[in-house]
ModelCIF file with pLDDT and N, C-alpha, C, O atoms, coordinates in Angstrom:
data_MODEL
#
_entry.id   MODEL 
#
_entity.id                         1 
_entity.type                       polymer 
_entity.pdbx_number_of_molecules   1 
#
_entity_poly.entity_id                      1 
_entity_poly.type                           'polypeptide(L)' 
_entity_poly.nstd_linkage                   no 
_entity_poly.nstd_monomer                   no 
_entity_poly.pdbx_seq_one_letter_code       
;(UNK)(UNK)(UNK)(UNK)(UNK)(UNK)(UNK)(UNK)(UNK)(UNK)(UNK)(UNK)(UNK)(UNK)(UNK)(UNK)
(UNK)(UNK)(UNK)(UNK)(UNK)(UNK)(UNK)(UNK)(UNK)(UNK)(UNK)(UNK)(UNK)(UNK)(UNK)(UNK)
(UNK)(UNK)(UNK)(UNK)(UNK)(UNK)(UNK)(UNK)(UNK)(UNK)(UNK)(UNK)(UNK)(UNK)(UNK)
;
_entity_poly.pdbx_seq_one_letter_code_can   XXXXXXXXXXXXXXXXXXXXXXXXXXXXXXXXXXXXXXXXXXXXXXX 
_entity_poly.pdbx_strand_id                 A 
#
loop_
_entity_poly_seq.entity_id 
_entity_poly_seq.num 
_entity_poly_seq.mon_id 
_entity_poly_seq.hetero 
1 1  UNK n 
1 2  UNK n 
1 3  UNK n 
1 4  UNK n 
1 5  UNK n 
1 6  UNK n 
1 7  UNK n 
1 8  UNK n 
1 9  UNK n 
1 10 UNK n 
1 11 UNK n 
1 12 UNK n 
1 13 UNK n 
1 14 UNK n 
1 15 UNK n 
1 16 UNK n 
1 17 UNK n 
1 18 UNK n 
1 19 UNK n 
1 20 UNK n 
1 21 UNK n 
1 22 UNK n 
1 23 UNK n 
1 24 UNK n 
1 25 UNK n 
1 26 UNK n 
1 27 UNK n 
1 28 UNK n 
1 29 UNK n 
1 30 UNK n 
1 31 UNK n 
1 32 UNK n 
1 33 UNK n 
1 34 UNK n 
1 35 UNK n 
1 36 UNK n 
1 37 UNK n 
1 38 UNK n 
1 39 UNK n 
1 40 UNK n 
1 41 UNK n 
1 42 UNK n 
1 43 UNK n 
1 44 UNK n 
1 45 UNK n 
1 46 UNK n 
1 47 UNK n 
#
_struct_asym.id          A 
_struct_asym.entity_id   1 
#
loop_
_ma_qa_metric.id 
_ma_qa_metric.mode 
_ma_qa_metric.name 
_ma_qa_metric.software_group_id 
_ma_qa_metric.type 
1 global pLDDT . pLDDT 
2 local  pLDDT . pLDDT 
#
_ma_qa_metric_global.metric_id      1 
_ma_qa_metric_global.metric_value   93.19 
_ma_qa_metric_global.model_id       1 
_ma_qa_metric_global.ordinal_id     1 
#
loop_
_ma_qa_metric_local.label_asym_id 
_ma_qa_metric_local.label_comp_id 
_ma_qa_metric_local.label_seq_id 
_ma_qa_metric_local.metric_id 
_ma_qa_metric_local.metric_value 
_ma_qa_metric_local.model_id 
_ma_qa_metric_local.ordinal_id 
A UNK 1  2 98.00 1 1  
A UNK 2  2 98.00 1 2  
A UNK 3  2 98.00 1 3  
A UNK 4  2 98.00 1 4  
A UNK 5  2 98.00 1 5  
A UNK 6  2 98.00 1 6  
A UNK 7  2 98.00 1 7  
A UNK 8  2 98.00 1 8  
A UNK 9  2 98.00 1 9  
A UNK 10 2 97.00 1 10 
A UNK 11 2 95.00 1 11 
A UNK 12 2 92.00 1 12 
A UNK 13 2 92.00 1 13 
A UNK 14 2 89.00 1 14 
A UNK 15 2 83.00 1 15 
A UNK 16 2 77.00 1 16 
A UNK 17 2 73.00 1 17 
A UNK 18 2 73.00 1 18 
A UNK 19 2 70.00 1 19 
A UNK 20 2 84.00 1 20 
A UNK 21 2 89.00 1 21 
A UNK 22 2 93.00 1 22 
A UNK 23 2 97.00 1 23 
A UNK 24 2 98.00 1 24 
A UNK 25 2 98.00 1 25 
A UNK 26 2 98.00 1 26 
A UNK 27 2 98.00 1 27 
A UNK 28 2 97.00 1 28 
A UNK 29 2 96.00 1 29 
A UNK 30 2 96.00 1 30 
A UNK 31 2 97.00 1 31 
A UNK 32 2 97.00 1 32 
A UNK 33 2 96.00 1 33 
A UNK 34 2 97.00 1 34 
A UNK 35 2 98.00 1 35 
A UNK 36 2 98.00 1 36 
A UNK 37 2 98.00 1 37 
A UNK 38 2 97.00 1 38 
A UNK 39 2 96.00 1 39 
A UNK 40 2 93.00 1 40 
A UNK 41 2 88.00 1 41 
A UNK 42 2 88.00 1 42 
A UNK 43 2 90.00 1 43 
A UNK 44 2 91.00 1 44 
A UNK 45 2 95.00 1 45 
A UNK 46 2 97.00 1 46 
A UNK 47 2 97.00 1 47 
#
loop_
_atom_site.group_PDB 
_atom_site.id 
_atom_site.type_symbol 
_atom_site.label_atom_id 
_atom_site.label_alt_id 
_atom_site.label_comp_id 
_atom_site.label_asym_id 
_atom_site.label_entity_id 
_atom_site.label_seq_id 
_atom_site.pdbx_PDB_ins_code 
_atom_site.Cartn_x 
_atom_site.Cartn_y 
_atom_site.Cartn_z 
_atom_site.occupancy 
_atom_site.B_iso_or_equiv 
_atom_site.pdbx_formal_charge 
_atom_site.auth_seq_id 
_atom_site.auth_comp_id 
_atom_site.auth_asym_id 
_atom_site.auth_atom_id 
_atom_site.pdbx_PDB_model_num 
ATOM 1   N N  . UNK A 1 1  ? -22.110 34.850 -4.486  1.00 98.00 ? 1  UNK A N  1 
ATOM 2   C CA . UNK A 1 1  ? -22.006 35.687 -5.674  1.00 98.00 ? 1  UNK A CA 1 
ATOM 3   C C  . UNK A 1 1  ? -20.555 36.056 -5.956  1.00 98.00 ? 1  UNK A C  1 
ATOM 4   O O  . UNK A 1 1  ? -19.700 35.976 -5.075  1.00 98.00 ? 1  UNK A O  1 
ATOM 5   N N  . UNK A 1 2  ? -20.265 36.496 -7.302  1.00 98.00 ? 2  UNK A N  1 
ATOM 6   C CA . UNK A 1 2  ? -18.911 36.825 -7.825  1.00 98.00 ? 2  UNK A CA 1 
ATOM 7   C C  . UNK A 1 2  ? -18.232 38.205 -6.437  1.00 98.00 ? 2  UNK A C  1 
ATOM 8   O O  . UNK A 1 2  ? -18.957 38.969 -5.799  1.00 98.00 ? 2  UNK A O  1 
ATOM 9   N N  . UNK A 1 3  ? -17.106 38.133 -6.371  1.00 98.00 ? 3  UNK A N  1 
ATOM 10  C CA . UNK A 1 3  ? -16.780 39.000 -5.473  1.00 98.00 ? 3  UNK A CA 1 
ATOM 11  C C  . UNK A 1 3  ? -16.783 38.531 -4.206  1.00 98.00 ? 3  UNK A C  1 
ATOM 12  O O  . UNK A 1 3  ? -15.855 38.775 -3.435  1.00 98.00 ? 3  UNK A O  1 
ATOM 13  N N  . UNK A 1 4  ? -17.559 37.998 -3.961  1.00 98.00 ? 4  UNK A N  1 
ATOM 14  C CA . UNK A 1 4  ? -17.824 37.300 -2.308  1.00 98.00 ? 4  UNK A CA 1 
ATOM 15  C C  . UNK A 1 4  ? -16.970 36.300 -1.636  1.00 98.00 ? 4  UNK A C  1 
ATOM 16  O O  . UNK A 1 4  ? -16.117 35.682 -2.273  1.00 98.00 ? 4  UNK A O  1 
ATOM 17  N N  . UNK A 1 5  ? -17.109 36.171 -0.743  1.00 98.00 ? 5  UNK A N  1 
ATOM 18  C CA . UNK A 1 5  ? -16.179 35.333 0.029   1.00 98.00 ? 5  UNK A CA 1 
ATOM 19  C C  . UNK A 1 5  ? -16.527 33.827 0.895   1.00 98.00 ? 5  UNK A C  1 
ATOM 20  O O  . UNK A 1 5  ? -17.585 33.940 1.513   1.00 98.00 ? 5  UNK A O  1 
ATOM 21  N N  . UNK A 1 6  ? -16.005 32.743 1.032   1.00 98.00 ? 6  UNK A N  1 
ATOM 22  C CA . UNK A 1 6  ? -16.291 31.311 1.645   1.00 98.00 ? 6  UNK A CA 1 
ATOM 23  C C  . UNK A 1 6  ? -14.910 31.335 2.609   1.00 98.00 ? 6  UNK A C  1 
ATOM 24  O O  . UNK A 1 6  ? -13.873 31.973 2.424   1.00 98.00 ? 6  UNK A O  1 
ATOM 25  N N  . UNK A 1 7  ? -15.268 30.400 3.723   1.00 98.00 ? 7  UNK A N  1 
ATOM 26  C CA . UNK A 1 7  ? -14.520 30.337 4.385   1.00 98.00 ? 7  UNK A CA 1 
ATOM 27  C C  . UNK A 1 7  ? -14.526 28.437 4.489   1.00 98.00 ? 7  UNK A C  1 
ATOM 28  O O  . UNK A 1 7  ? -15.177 27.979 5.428   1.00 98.00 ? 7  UNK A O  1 
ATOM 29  N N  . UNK A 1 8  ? -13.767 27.349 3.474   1.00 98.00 ? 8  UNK A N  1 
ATOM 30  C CA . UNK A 1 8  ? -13.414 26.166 4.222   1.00 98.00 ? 8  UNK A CA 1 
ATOM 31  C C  . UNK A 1 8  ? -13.225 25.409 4.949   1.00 98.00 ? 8  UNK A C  1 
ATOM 32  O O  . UNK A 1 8  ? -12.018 25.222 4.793   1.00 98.00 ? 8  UNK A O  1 
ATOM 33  N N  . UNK A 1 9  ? -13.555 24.730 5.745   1.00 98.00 ? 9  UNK A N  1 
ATOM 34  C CA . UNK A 1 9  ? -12.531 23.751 6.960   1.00 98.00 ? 9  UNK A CA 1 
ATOM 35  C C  . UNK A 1 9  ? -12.579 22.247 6.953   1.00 98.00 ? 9  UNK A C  1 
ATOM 36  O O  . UNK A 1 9  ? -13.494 21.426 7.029   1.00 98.00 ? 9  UNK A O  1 
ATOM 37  N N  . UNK A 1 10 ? -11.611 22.193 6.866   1.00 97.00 ? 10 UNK A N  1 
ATOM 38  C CA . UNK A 1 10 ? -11.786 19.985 6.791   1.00 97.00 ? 10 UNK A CA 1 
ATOM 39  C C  . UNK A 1 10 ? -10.878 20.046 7.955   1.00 97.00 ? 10 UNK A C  1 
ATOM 40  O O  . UNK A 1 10 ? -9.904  20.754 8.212   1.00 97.00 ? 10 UNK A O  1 
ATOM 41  N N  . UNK A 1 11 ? -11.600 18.915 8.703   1.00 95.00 ? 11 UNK A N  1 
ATOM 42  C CA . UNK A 1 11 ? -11.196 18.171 10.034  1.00 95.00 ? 11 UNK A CA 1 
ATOM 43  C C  . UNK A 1 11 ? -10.685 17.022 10.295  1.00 95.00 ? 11 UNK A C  1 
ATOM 44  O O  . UNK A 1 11 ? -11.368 16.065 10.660  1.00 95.00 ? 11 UNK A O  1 
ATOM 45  N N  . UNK A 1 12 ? -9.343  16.985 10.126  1.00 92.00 ? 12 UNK A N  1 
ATOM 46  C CA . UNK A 1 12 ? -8.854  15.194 10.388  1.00 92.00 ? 12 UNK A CA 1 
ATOM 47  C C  . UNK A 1 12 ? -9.268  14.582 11.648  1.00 92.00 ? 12 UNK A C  1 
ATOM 48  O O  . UNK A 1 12 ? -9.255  15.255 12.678  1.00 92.00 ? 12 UNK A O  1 
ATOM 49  N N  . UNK A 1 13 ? -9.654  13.292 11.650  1.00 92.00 ? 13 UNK A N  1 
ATOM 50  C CA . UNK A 1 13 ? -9.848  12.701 12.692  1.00 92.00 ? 13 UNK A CA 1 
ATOM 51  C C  . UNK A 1 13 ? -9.157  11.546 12.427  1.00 92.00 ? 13 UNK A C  1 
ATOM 52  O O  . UNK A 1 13 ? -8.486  11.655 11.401  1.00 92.00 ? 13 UNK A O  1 
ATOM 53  N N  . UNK A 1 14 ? -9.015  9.807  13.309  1.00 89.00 ? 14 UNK A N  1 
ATOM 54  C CA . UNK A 1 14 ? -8.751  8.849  13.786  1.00 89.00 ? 14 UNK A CA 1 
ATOM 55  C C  . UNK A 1 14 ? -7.079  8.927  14.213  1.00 89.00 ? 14 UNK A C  1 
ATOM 56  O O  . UNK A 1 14 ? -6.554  9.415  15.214  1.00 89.00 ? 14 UNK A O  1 
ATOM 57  N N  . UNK A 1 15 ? -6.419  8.173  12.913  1.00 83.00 ? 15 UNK A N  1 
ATOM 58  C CA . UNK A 1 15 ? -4.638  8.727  13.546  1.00 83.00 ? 15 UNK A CA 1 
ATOM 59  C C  . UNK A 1 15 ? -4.066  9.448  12.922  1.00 83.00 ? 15 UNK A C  1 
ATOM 60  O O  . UNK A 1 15 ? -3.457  9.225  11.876  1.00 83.00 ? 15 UNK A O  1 
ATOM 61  N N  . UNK A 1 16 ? -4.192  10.420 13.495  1.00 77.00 ? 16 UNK A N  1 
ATOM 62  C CA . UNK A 1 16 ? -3.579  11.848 13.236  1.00 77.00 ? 16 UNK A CA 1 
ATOM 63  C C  . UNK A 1 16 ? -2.210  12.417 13.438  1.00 77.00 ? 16 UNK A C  1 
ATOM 64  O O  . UNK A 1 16 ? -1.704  13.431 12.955  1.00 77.00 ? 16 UNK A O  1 
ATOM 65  N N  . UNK A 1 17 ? -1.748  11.562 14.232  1.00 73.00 ? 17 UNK A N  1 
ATOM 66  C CA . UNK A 1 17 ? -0.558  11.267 14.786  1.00 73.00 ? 17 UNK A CA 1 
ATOM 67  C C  . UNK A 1 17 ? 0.523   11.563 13.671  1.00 73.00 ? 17 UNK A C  1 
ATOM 68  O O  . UNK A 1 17 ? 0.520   10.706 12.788  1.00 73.00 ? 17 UNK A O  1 
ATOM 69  N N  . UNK A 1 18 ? 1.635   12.783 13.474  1.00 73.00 ? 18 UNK A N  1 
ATOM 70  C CA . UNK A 1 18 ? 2.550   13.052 12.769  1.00 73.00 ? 18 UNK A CA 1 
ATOM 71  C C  . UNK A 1 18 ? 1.970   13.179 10.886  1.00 73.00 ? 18 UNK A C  1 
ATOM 72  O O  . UNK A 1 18 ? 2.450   12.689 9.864   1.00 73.00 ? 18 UNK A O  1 
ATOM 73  N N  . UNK A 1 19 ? 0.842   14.005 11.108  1.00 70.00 ? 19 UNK A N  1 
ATOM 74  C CA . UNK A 1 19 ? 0.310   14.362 10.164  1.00 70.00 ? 19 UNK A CA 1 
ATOM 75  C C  . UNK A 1 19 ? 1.639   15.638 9.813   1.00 70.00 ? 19 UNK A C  1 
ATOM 76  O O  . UNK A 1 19 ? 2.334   16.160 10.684  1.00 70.00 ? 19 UNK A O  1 
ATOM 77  N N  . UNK A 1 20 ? 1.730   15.957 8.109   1.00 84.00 ? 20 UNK A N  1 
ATOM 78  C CA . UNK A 1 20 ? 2.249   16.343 7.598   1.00 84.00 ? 20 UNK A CA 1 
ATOM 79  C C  . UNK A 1 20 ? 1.980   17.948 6.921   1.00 84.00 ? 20 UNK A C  1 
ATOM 80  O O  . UNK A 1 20 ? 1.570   18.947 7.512   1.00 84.00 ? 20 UNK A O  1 
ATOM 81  N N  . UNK A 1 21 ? 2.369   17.791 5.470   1.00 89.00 ? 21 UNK A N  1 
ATOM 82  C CA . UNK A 1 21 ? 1.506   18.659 4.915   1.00 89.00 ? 21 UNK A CA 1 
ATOM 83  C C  . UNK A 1 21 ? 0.361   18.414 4.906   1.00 89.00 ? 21 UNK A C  1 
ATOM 84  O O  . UNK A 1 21 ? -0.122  17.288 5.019   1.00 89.00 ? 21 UNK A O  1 
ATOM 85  N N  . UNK A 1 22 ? -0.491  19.885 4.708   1.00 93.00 ? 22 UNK A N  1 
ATOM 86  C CA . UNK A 1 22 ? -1.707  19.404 4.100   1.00 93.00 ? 22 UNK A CA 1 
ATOM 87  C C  . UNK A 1 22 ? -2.078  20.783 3.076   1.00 93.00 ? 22 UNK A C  1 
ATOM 88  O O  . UNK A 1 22 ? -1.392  21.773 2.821   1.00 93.00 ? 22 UNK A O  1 
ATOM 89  N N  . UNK A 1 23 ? -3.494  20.381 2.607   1.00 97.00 ? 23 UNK A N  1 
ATOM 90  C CA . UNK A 1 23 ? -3.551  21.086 1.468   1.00 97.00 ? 23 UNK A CA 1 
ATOM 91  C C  . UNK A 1 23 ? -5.026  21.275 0.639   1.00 97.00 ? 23 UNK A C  1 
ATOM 92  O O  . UNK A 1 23 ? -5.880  20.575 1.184   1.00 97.00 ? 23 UNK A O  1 
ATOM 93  N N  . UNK A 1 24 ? -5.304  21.665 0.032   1.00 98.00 ? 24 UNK A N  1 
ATOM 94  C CA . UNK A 1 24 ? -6.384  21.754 -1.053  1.00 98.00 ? 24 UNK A CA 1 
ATOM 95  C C  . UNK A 1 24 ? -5.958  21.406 -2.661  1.00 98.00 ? 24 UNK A C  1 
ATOM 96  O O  . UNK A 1 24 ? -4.969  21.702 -3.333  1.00 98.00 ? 24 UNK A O  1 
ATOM 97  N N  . UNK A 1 25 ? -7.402  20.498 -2.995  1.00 98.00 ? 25 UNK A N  1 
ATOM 98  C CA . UNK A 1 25 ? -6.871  20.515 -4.344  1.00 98.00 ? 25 UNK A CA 1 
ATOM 99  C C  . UNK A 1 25 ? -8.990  20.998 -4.646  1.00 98.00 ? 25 UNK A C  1 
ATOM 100 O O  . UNK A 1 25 ? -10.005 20.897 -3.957  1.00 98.00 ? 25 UNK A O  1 
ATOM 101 N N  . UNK A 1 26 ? -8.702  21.441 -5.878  1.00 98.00 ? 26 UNK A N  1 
ATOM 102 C CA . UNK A 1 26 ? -10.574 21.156 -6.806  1.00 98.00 ? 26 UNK A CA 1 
ATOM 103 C C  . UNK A 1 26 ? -10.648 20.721 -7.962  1.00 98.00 ? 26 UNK A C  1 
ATOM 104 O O  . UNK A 1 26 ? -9.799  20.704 -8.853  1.00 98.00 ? 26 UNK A O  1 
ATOM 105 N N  . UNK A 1 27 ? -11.746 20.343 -7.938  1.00 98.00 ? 27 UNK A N  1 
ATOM 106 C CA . UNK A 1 27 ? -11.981 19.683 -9.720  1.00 98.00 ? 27 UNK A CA 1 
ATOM 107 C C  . UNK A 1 27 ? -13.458 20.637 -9.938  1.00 98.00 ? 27 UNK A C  1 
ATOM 108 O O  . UNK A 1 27 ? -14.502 20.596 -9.287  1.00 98.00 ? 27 UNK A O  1 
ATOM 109 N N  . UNK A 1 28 ? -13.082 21.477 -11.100 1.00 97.00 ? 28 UNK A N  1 
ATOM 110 C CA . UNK A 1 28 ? -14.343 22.138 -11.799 1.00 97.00 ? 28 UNK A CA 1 
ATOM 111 C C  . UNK A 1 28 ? -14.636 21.456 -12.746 1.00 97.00 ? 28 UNK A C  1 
ATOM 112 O O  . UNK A 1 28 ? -13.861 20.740 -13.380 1.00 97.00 ? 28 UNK A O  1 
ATOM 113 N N  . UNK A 1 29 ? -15.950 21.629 -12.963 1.00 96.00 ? 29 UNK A N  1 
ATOM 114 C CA . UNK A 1 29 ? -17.015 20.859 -14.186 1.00 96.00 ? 29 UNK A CA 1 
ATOM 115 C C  . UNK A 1 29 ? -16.411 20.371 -15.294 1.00 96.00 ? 29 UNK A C  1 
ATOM 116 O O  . UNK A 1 29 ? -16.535 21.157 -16.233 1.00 96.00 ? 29 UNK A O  1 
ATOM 117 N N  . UNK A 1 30 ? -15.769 19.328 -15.580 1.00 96.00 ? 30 UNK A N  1 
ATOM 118 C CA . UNK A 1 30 ? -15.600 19.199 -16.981 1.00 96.00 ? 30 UNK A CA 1 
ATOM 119 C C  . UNK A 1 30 ? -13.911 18.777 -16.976 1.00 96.00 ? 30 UNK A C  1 
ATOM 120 O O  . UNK A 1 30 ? -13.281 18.187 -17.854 1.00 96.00 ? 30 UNK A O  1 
ATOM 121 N N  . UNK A 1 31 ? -13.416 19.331 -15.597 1.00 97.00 ? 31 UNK A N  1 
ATOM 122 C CA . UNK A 1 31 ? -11.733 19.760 -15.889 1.00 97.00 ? 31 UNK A CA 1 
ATOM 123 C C  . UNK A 1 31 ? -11.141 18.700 -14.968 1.00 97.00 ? 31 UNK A C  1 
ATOM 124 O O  . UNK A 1 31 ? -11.762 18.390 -13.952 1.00 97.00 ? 31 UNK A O  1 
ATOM 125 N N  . UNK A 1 32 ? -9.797  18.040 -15.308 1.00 97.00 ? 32 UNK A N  1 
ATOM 126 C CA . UNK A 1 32 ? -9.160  17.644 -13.816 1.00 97.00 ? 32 UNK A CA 1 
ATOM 127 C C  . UNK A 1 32 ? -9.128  17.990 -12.644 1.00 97.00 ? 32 UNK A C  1 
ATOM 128 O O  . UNK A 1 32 ? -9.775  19.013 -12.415 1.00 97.00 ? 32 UNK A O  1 
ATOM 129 N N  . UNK A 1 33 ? -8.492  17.417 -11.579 1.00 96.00 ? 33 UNK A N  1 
ATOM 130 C CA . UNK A 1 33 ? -8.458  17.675 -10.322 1.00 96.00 ? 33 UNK A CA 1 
ATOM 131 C C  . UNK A 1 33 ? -7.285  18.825 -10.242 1.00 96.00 ? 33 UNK A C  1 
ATOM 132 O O  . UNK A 1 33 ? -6.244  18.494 -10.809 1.00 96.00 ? 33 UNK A O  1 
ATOM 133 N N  . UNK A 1 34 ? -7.289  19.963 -9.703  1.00 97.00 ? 34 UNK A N  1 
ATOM 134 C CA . UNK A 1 34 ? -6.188  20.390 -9.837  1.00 97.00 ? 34 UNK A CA 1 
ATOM 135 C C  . UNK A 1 34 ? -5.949  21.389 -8.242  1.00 97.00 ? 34 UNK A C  1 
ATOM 136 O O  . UNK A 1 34 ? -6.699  21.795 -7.354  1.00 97.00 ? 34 UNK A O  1 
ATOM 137 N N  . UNK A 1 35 ? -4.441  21.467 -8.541  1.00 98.00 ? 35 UNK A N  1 
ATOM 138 C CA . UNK A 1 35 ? -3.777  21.890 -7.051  1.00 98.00 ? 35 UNK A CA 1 
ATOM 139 C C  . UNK A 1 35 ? -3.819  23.369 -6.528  1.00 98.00 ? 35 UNK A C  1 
ATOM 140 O O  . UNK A 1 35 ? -3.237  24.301 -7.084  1.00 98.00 ? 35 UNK A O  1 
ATOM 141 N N  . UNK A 1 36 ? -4.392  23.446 -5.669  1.00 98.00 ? 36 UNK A N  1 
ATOM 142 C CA . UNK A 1 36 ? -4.750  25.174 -5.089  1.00 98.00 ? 36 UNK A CA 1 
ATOM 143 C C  . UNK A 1 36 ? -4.014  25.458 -4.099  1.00 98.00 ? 36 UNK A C  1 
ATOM 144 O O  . UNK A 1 36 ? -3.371  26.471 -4.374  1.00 98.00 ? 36 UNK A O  1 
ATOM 145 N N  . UNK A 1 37 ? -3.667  24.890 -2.588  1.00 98.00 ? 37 UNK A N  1 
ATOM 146 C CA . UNK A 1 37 ? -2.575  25.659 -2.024  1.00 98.00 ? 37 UNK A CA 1 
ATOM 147 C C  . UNK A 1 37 ? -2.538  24.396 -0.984  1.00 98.00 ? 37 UNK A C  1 
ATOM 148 O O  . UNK A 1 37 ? -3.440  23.603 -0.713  1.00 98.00 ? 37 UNK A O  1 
ATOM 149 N N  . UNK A 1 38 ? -1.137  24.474 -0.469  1.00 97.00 ? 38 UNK A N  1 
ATOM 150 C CA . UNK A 1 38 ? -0.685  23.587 1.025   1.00 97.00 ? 38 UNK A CA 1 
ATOM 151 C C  . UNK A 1 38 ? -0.296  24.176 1.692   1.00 97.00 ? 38 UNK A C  1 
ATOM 152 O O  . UNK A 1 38 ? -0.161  25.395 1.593   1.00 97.00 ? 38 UNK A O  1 
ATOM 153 N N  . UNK A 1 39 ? 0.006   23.494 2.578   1.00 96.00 ? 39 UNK A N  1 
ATOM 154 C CA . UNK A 1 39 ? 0.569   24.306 4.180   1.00 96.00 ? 39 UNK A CA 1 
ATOM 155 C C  . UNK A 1 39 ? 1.805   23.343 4.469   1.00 96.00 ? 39 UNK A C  1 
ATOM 156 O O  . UNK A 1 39 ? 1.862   22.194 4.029   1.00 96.00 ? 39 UNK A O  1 
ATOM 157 N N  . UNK A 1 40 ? 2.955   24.039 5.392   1.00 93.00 ? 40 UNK A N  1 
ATOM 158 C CA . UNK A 1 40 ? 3.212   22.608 5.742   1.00 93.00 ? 40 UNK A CA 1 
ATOM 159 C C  . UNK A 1 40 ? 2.672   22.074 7.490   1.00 93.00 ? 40 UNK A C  1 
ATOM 160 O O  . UNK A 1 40 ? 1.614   22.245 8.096   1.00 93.00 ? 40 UNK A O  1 
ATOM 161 N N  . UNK A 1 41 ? 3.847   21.448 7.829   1.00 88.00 ? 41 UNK A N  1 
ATOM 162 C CA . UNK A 1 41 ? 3.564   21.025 9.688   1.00 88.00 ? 41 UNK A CA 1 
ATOM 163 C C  . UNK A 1 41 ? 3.361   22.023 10.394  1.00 88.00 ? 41 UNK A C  1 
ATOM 164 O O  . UNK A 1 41 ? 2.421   22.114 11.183  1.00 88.00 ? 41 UNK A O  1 
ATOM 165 N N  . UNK A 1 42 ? 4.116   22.790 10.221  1.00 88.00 ? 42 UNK A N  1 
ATOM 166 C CA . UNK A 1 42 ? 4.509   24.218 11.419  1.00 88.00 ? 42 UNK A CA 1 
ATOM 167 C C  . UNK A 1 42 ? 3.720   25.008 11.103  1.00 88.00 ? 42 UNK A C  1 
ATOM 168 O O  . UNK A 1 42 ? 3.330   25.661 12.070  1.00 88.00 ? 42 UNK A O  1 
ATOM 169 N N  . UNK A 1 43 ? 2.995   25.450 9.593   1.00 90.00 ? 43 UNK A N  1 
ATOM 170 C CA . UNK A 1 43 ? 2.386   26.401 9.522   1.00 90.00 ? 43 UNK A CA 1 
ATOM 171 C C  . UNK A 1 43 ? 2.619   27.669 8.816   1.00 90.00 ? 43 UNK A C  1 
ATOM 172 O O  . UNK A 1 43 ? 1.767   28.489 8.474   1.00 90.00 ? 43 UNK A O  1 
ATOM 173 N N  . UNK A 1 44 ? 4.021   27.721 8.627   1.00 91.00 ? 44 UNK A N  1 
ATOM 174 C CA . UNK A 1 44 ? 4.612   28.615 8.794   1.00 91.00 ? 44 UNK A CA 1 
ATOM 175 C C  . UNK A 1 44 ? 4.948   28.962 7.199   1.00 91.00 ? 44 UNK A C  1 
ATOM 176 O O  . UNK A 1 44 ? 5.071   30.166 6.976   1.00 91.00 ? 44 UNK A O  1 
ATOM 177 N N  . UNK A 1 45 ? 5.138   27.939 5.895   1.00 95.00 ? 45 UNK A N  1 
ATOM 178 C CA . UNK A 1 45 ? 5.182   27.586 4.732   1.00 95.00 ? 45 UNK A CA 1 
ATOM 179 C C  . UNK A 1 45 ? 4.285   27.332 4.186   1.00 95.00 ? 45 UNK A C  1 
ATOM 180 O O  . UNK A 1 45 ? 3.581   26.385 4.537   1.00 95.00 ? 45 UNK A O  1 
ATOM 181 N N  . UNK A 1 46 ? 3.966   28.202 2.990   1.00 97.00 ? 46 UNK A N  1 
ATOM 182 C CA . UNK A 1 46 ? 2.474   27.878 2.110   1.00 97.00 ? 46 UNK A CA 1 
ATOM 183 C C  . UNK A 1 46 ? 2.453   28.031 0.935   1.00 97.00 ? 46 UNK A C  1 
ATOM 184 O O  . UNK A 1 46 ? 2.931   29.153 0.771   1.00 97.00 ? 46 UNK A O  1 
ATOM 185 N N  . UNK A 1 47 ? 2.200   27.614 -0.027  1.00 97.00 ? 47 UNK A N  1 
ATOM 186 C CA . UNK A 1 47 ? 1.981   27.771 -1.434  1.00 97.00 ? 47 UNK A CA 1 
ATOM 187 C C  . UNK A 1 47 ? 0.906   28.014 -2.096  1.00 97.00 ? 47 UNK A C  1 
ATOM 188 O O  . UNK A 1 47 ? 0.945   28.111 -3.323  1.00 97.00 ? 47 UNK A O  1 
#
């Protein structure tokens, strides 16, 4: 419901090896894909 809260998680698996940024994007009904927030390597940087 409006107000409420979700909690996400996507899990990389195979070679993972010097993975980078990462990030979220969504596409709502009707609209492009569009960009919601990244992280970078360390963690430490987010948008």
């Amino acid at each position: 419901q409006a107000g409420g809260s979700l909690r996400l998680s996507c899990a990389a698996s195979g070679n993972t090896f010097r993975t980078y940024n990462m990030g979220w994007f969504r596409q709502r009904p009707g609209k492009e894909r569009e960009f919601v927030a990244t992280i970078s390597r360390g963690g430490t940087n987010t948008f």
